[in-house]
PDB file of N, CA and C in Angstrom:
ATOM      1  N   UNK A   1       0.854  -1.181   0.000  1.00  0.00           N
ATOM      2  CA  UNK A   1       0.000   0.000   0.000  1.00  0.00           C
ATOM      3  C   UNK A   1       0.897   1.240   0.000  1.00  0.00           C
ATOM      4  N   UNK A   2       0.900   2.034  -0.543  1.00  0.00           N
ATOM      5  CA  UNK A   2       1.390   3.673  -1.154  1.00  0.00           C
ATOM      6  C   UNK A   2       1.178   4.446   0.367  1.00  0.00           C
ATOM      7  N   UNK A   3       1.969   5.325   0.152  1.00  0.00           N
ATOM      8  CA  UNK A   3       1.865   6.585   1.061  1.00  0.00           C
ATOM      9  C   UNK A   3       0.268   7.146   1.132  1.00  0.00           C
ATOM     10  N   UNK A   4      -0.248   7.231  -0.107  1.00  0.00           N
ATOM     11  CA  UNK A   4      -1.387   8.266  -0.452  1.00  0.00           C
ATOM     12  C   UNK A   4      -1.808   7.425   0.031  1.00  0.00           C
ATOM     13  N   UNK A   5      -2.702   6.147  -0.127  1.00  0.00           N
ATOM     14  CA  UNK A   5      -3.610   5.330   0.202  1.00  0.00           C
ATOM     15  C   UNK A   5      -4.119   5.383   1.431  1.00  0.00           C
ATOM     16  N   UNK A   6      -2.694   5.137   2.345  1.00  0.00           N
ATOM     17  CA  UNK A   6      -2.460   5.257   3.948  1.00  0.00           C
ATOM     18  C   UNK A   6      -3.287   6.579   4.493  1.00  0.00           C
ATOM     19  N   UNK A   7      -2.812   7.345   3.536  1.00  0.00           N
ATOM     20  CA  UNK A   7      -3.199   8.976   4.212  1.00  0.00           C
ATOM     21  C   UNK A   7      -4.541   8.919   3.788  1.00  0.00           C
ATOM     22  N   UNK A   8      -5.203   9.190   2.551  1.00  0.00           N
ATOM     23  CA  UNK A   8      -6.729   8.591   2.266  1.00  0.00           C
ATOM     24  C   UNK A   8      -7.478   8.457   3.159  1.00  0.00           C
ATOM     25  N   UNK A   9      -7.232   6.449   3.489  1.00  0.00           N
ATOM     26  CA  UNK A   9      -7.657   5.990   4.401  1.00  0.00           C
ATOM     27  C   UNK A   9      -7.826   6.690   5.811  1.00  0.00           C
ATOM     28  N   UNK A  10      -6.705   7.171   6.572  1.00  0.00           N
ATOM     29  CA  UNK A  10      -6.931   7.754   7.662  1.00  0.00           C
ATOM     30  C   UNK A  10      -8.088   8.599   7.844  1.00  0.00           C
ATOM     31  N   UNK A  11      -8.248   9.455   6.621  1.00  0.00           N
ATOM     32  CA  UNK A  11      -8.999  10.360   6.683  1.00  0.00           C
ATOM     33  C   UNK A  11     -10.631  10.202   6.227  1.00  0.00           C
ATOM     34  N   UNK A  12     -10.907   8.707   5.853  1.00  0.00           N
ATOM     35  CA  UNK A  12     -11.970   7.984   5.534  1.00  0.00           C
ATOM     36  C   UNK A  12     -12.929   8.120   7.063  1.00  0.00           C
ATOM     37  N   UNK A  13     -14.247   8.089   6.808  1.00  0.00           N
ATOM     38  CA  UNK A  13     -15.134   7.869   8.029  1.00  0.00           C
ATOM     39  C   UNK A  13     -15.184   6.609   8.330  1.00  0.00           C
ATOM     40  N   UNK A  14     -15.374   6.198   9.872  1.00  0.00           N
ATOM     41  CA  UNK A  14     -15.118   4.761  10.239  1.00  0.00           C
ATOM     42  C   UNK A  14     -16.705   4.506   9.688  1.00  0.00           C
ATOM     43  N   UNK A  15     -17.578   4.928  10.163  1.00  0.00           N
ATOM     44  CA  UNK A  15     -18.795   4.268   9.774  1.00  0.00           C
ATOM     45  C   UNK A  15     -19.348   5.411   8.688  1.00  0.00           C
ATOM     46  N   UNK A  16     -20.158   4.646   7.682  1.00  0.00           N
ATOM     47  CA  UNK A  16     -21.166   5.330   6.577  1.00  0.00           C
ATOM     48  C   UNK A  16     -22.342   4.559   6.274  1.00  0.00           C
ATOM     49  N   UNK A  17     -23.307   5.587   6.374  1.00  0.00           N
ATOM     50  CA  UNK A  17     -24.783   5.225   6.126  1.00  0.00           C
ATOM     51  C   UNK A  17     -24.693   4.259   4.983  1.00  0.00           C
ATOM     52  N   UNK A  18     -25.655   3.113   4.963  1.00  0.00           N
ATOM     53  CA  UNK A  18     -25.270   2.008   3.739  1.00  0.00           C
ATOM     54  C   UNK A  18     -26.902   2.851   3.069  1.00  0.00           C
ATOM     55  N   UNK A  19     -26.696   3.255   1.858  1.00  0.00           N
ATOM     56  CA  UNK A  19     -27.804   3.950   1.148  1.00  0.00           C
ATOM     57  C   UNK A  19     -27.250   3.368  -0.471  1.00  0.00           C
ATOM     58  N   UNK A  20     -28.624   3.616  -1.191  1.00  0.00           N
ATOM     59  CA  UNK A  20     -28.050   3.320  -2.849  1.00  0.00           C
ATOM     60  C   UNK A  20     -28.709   4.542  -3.523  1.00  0.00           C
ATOM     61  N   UNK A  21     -28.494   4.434  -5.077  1.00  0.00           N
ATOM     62  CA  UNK A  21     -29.142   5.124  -5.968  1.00  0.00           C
ATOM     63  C   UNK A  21     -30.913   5.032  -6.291  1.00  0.00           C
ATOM     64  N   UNK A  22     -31.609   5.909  -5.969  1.00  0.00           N
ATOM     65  CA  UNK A  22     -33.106   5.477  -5.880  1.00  0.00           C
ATOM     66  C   UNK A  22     -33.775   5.923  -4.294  1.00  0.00           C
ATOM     67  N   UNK A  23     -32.347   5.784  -3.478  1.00  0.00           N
ATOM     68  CA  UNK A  23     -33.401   5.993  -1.917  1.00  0.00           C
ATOM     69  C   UNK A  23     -33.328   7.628  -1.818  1.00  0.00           C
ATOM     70  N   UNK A  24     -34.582   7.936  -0.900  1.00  0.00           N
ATOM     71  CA  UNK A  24     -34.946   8.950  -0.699  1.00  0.00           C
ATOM     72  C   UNK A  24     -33.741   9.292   0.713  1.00  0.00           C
ATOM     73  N   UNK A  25     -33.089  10.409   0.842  1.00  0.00           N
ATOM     74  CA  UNK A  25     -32.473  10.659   1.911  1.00  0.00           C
ATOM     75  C   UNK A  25     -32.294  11.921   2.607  1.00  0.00           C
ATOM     76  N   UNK A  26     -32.161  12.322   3.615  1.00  0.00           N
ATOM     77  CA  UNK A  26     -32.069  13.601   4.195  1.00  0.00           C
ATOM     78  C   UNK A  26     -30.803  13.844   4.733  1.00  0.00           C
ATOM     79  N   UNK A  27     -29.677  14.992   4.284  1.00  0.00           N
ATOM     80  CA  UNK A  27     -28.746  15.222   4.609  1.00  0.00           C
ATOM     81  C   UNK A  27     -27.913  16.123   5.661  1.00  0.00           C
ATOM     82  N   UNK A  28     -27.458  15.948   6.561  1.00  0.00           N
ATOM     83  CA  UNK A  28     -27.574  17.129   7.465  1.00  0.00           C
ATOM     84  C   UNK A  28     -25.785  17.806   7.277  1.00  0.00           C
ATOM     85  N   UNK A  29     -26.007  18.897   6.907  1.00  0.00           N
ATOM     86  CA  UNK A  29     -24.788  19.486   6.780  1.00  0.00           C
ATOM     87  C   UNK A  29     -24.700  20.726   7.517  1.00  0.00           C
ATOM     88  N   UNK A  30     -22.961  20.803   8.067  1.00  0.00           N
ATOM     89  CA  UNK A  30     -22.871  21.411   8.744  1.00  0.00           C
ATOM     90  C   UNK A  30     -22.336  23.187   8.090  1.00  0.00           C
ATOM     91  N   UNK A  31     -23.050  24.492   8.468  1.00  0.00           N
ATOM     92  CA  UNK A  31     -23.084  25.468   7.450  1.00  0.00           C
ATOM     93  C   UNK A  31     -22.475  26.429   8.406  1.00  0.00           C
ATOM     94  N   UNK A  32     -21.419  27.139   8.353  1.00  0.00           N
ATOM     95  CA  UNK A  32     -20.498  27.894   9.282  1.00  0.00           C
ATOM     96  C   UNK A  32     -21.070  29.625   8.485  1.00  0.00           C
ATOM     97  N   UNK A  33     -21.715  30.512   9.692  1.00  0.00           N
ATOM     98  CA  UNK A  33     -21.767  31.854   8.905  1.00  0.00           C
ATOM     99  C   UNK A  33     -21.309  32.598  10.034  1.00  0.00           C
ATOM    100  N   UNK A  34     -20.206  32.960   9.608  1.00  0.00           N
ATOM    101  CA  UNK A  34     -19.198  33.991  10.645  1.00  0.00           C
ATOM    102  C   UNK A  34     -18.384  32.818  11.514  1.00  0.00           C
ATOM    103  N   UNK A  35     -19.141  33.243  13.069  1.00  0.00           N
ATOM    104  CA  UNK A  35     -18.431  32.400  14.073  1.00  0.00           C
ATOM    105  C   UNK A  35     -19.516  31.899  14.495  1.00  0.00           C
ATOM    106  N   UNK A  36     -20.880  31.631  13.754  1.00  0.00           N
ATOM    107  CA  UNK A  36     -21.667  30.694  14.440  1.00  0.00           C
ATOM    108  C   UNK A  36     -21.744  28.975  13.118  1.00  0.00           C
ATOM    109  N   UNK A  37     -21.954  27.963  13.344  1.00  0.00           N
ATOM    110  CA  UNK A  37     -22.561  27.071  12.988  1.00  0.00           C
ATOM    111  C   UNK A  37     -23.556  26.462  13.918  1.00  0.00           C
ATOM    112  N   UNK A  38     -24.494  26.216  11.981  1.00  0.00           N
ATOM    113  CA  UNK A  38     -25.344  25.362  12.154  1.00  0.00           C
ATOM    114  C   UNK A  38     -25.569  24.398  10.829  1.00  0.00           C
ATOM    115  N   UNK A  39     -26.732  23.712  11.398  1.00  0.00           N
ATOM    116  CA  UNK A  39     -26.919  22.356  10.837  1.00  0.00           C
ATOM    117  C   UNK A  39     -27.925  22.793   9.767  1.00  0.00           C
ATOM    118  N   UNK A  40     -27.785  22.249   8.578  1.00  0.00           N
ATOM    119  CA  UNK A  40     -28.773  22.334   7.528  1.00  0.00           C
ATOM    120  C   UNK A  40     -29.113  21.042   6.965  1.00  0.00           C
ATOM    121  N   UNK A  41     -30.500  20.898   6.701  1.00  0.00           N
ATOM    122  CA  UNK A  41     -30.885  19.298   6.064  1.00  0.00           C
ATOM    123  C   UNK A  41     -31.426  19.761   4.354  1.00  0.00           C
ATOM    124  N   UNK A  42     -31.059  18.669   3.713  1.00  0.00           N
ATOM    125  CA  UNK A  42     -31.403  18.793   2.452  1.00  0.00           C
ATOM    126  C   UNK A  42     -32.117  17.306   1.929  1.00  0.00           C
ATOM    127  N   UNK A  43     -33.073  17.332   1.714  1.00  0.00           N
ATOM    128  CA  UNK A  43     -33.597  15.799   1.566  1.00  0.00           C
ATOM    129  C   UNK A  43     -33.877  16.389   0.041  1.00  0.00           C
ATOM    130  N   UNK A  44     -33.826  14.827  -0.902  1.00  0.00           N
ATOM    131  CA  UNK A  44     -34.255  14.366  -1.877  1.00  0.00           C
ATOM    132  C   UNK A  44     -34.085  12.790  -2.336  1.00  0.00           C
ATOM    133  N   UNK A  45     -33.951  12.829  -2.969  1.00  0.00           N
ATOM    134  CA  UNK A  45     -33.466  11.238  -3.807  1.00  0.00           C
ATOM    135  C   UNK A  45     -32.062  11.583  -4.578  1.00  0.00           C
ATOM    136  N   UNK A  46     -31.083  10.185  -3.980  1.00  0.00           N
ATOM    137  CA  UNK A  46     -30.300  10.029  -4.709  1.00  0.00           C
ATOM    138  C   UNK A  46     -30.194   9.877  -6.166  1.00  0.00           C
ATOM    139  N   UNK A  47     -29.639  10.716  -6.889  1.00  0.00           N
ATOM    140  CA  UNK A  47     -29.338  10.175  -8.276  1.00  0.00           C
ATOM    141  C   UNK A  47     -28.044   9.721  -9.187  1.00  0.00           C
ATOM    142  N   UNK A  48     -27.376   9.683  -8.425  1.00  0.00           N
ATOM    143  CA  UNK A  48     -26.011   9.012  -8.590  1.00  0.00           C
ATOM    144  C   UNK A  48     -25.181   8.963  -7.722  1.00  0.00           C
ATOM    145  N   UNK A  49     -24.122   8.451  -7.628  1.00  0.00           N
ATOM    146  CA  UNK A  49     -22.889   7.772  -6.631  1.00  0.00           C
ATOM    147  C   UNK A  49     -22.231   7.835  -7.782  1.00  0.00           C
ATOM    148  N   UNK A  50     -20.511   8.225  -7.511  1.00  0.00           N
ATOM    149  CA  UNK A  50     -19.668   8.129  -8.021  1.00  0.00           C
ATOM    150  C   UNK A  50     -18.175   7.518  -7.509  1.00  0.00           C
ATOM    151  N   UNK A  51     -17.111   7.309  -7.555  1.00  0.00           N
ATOM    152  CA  UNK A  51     -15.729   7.130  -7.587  1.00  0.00           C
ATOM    153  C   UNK A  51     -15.547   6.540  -6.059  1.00  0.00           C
ATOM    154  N   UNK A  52     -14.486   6.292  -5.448  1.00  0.00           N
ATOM    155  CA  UNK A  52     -14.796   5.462  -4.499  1.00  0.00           C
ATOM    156  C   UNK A  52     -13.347   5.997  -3.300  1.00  0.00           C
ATOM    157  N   UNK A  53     -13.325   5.504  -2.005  1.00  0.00           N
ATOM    158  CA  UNK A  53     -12.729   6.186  -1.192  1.00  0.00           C
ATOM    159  C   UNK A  53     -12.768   7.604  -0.958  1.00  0.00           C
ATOM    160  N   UNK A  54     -11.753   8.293  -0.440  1.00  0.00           N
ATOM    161  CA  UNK A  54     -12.448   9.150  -0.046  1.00  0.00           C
ATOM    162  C   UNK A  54     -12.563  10.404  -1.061  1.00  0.00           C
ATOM    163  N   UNK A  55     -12.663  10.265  -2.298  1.00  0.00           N
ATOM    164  CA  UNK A  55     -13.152  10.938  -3.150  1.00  0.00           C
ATOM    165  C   UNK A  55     -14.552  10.431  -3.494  1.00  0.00           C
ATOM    166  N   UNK A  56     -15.130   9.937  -2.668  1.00  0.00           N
ATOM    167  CA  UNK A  56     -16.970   9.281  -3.133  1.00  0.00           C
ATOM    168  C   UNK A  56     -17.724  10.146  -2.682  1.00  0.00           C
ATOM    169  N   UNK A  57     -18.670  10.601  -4.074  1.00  0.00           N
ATOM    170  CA  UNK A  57     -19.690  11.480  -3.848  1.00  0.00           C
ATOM    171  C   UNK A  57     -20.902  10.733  -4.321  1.00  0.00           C
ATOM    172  N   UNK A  58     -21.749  11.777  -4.141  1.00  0.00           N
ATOM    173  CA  UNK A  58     -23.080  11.668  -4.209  1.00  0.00           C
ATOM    174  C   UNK A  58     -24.298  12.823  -4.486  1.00  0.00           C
ATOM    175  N   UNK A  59     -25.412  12.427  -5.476  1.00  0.00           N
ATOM    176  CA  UNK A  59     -25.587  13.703  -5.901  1.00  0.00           C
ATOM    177  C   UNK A  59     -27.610  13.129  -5.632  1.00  0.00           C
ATOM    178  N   UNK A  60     -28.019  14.307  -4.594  1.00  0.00           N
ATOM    179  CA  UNK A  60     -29.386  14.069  -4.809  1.00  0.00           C
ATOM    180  C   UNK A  60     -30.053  15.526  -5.063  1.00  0.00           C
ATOM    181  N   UNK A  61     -31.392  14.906  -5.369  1.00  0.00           N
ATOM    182  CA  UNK A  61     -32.345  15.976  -6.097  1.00  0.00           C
ATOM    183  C   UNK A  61     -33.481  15.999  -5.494  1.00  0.00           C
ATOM    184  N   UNK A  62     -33.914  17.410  -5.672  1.00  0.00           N
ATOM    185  CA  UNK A  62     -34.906  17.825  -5.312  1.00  0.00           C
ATOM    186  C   UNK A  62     -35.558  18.838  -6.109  1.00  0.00           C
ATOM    187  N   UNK A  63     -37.230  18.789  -5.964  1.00  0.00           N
ATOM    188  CA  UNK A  63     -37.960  20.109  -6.661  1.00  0.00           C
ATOM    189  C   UNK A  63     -38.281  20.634  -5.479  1.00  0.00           C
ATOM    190  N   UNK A  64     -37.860  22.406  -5.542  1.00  0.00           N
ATOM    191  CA  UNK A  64     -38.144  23.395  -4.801  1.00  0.00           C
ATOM    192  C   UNK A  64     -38.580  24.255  -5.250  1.00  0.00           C
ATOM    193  N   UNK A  65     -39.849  24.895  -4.908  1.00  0.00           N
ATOM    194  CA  UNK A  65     -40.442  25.801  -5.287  1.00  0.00           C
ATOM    195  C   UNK A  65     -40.815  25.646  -6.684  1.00  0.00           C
ATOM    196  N   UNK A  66     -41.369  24.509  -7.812  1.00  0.00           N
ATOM    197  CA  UNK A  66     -41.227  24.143  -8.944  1.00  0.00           C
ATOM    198  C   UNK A  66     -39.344  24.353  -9.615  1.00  0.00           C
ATOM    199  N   UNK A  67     -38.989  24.204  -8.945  1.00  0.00           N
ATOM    200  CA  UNK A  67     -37.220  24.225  -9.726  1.00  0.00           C
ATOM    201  C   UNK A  67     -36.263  23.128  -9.356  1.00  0.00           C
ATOM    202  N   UNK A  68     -35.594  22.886 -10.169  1.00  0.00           N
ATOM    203  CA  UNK A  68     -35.067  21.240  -9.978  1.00  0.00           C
ATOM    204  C   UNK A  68     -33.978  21.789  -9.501  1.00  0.00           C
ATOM    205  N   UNK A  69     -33.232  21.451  -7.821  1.00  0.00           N
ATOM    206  CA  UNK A  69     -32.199  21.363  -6.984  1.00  0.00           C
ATOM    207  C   UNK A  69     -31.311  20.189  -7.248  1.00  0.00           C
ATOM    208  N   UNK A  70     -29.762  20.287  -7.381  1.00  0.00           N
ATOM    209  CA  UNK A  70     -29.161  18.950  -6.919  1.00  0.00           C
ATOM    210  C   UNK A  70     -28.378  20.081  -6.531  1.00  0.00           C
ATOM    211  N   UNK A  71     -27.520  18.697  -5.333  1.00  0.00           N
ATOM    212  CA  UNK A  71     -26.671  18.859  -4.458  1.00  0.00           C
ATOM    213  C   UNK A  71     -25.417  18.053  -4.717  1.00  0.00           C
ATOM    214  N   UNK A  72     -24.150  17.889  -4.941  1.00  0.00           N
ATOM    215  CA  UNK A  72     -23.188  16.753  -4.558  1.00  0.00           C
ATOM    216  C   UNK A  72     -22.552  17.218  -3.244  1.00  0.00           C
ATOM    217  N   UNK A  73     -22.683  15.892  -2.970  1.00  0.00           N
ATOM    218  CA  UNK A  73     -21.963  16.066  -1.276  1.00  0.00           C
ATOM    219  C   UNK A  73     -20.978  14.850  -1.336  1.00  0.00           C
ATOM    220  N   UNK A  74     -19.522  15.105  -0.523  1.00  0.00           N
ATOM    221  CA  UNK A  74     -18.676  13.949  -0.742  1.00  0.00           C
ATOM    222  C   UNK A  74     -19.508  13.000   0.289  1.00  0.00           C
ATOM    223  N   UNK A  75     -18.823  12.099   0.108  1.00  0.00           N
ATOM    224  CA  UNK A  75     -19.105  11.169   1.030  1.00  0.00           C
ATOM    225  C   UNK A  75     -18.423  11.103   2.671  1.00  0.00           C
ATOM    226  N   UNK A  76     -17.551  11.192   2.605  1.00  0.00           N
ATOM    227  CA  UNK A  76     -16.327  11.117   3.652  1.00  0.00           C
ATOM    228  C   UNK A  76     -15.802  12.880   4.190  1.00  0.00           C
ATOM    229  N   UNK A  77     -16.764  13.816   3.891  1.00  0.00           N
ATOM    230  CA  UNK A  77     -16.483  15.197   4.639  1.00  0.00           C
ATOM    231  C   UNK A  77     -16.574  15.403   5.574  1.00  0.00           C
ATOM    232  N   UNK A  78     -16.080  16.350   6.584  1.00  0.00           N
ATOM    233  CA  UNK A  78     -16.335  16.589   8.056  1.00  0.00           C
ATOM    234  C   UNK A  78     -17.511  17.154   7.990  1.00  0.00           C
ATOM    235  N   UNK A  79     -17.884  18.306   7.033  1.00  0.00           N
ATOM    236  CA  UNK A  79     -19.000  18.684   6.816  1.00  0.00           C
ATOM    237  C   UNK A  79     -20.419  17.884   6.747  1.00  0.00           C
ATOM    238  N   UNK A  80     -20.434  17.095   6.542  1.00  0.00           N
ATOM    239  CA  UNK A  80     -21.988  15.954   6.014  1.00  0.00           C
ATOM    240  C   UNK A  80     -21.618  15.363   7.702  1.00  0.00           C
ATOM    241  N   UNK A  81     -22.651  16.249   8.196  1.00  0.00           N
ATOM    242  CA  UNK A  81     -22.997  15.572   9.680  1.00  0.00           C
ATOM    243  C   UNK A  81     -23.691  14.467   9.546  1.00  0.00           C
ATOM    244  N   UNK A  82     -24.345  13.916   8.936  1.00  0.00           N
ATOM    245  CA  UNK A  82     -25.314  12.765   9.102  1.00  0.00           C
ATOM    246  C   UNK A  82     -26.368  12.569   7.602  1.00  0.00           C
ATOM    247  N   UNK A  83     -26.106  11.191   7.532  1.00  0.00           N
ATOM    248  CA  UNK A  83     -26.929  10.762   6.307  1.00  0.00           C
ATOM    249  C   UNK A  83     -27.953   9.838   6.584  1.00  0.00           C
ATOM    250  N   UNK A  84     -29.717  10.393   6.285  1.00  0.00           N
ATOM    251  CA  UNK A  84     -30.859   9.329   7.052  1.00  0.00           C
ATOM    252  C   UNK A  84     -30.997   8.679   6.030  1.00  0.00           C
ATOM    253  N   UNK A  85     -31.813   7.621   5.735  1.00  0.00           N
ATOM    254  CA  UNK A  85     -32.432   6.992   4.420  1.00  0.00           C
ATOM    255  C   UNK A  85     -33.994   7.187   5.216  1.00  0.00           C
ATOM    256  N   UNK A  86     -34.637   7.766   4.260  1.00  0.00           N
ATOM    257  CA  UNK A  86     -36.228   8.229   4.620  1.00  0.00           C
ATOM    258  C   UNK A  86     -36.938   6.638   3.970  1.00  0.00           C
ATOM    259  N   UNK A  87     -36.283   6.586   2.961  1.00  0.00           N
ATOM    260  CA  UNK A  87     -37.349   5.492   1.794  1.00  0.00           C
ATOM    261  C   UNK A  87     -36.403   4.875   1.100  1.00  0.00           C
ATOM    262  N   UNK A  88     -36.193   3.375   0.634  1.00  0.00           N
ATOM    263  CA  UNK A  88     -35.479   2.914  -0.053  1.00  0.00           C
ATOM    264  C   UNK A  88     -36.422   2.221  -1.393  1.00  0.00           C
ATOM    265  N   UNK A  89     -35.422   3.225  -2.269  1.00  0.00           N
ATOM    266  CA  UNK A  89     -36.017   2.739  -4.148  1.00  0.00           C
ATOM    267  C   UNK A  89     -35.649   1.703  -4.498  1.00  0.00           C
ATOM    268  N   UNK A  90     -36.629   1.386  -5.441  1.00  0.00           N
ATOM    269  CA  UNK A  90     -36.552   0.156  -6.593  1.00  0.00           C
ATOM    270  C   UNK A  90     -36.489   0.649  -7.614  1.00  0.00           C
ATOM    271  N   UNK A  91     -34.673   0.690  -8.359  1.00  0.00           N
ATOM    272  CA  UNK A  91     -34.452   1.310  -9.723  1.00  0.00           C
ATOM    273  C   UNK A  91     -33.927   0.175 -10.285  1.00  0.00           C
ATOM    274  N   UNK A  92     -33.580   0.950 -11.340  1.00  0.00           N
ATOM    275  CA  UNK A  92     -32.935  -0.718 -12.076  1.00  0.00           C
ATOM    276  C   UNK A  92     -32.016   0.447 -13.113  1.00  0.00           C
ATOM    277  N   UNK A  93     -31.359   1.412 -12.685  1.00  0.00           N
ATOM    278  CA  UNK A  93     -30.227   2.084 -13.619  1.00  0.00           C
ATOM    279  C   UNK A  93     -29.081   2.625 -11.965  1.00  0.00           C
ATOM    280  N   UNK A  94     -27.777   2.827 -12.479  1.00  0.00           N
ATOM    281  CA  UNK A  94     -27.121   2.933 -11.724  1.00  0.00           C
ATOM    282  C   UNK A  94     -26.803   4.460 -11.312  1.00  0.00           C
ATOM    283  N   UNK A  95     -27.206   5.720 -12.407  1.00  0.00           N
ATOM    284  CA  UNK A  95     -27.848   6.830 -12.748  1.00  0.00           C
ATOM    285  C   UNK A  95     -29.221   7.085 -13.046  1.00  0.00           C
ATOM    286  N   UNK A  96     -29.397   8.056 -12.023  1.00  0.00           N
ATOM    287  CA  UNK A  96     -30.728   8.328 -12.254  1.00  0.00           C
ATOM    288  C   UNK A  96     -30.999   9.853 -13.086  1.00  0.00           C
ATOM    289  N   UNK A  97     -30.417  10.184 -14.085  1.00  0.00           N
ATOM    290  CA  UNK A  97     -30.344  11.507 -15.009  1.00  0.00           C
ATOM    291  C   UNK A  97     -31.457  12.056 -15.669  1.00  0.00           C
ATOM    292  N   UNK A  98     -32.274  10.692 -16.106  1.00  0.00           N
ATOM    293  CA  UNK A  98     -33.568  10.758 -16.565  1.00  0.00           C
ATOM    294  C   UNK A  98     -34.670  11.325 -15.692  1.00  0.00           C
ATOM    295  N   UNK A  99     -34.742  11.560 -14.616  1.00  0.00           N
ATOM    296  CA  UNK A  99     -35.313  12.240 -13.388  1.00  0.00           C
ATOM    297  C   UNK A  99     -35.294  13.496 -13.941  1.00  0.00           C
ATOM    298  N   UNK A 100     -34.425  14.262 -14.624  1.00  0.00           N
ATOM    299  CA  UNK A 100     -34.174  15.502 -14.879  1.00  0.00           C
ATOM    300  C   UNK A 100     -35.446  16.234 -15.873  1.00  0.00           C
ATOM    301  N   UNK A 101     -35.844  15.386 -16.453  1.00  0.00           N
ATOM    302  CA  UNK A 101     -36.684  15.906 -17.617  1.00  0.00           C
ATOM    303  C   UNK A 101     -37.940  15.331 -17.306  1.00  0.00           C
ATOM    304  N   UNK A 102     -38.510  14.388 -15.861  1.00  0.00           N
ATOM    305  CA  UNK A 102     -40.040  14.100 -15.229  1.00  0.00           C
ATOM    306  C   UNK A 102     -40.358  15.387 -14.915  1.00  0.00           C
ATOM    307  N   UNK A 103     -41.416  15.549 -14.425  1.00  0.00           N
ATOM    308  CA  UNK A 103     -42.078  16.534 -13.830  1.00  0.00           C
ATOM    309  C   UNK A 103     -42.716  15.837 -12.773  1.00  0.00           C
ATOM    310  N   UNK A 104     -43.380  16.119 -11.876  1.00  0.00           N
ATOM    311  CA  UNK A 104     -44.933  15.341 -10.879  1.00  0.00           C
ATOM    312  C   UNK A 104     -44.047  13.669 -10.440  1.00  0.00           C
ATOM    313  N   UNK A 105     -46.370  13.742 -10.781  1.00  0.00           N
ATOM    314  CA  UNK A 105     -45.581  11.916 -10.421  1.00  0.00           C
ATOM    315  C   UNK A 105     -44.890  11.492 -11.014  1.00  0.00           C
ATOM    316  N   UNK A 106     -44.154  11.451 -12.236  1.00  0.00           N
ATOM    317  CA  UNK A 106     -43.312  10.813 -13.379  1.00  0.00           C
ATOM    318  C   UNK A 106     -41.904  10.847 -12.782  1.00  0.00           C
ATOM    319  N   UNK A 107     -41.551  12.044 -11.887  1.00  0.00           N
ATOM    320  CA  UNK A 107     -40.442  12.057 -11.362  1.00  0.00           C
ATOM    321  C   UNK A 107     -40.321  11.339  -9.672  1.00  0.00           C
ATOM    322  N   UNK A 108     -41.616  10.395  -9.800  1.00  0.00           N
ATOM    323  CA  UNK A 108     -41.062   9.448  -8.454  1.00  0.00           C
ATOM    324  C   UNK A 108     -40.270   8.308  -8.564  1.00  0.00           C
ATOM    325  N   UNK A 109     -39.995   7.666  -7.834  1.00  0.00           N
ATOM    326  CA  UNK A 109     -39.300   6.462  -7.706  1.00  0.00           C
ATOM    327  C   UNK A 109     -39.922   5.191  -6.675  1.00  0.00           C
ATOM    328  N   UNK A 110     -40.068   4.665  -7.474  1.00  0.00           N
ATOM    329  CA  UNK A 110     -41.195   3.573  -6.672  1.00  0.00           C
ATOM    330  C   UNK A 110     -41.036   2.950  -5.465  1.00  0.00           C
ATOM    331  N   UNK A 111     -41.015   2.592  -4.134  1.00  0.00           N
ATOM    332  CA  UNK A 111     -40.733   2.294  -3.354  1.00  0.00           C
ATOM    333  C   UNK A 111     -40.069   0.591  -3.169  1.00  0.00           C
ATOM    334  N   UNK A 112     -39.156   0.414  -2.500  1.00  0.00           N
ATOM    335  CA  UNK A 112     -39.284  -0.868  -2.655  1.00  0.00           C
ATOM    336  C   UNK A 112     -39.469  -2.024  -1.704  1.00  0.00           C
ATOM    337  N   UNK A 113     -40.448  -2.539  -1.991  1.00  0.00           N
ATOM    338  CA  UNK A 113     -41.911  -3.075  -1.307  1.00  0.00           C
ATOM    339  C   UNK A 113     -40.846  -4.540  -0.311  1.00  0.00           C
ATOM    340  N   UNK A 114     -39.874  -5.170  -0.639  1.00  0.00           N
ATOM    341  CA  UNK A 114     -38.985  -6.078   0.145  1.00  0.00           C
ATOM    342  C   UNK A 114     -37.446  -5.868   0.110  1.00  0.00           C
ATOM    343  N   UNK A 115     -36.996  -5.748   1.601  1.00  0.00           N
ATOM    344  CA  UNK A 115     -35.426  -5.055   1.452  1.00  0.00           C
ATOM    345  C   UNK A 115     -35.062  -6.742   2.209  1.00  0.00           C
ATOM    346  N   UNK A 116     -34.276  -7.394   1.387  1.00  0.00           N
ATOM    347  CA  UNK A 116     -33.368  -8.528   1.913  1.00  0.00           C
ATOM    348  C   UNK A 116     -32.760  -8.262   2.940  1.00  0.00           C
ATOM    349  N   UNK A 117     -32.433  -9.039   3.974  1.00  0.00           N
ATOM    350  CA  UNK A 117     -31.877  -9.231   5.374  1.00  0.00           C
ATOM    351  C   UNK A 117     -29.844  -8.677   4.683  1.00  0.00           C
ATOM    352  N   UNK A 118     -29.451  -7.600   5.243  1.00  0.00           N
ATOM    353  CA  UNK A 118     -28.153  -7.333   4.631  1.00  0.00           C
ATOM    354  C   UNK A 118     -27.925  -6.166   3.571  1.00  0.00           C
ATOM    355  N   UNK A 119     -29.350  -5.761   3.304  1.00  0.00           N
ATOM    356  CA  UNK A 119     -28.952  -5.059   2.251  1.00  0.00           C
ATOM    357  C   UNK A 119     -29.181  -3.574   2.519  1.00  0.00           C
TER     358      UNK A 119
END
């Protein structure tokens, strides 16, 4: 194992929310203005996961106010206080991009009705 790897790793979170592409999630991030912080939540649905260690992100969406929001948040930041899973989807693409151009109901994601022991 490499120098970088080592260092990486260190800086990896010991534990991470086990979530996929499709679940609905709420994000709590931590938002510094001046010398105060606080906590901000951003819920939507995941629509992609990318690259892995501690360069792994993640990008969910939301409609606000009729306007389509995404967010990428790394995975492994000091910032991303906490990741919930509200609802876990049943997709069958590993990107969800096509979300972009639903509107309404067309832009839901179906729930998924049996989660295997592990998953």
């Amino acid at each position: 194992m490499n120098v970088i790897d080592k260092i990486e790793k260190e800086q990896c979170k010991a534990t991470v929310t086990d979530f996929a592409v499709g679940d609905t999630v709420t994000v709590a991030t931590k938002i510094v203005e001046g010398s105060n912080e606080r906590i901000q939540k951003f819920s939507g649905v995941v629509i992609a996961r990318k690259n892995s260690g501690i360069r792994e992100t993640f990008t969910v969406r939301r409609v606000s106010f009729g306007c389509g929001v995404e967010k990428i948040f790394p995975i492994h930041s000091p910032r991303v206080e906490s990741i919930t899973v509200d609802r876990k989807g049943s997709v069958r693409r590993a990107k969800l991009y096509y979300l972009r151009d639903k509107i309404g109901k067309k832009a839901k994601v179906k729930e998924q009705k049996y989660v295997a022991p592990g998953k």
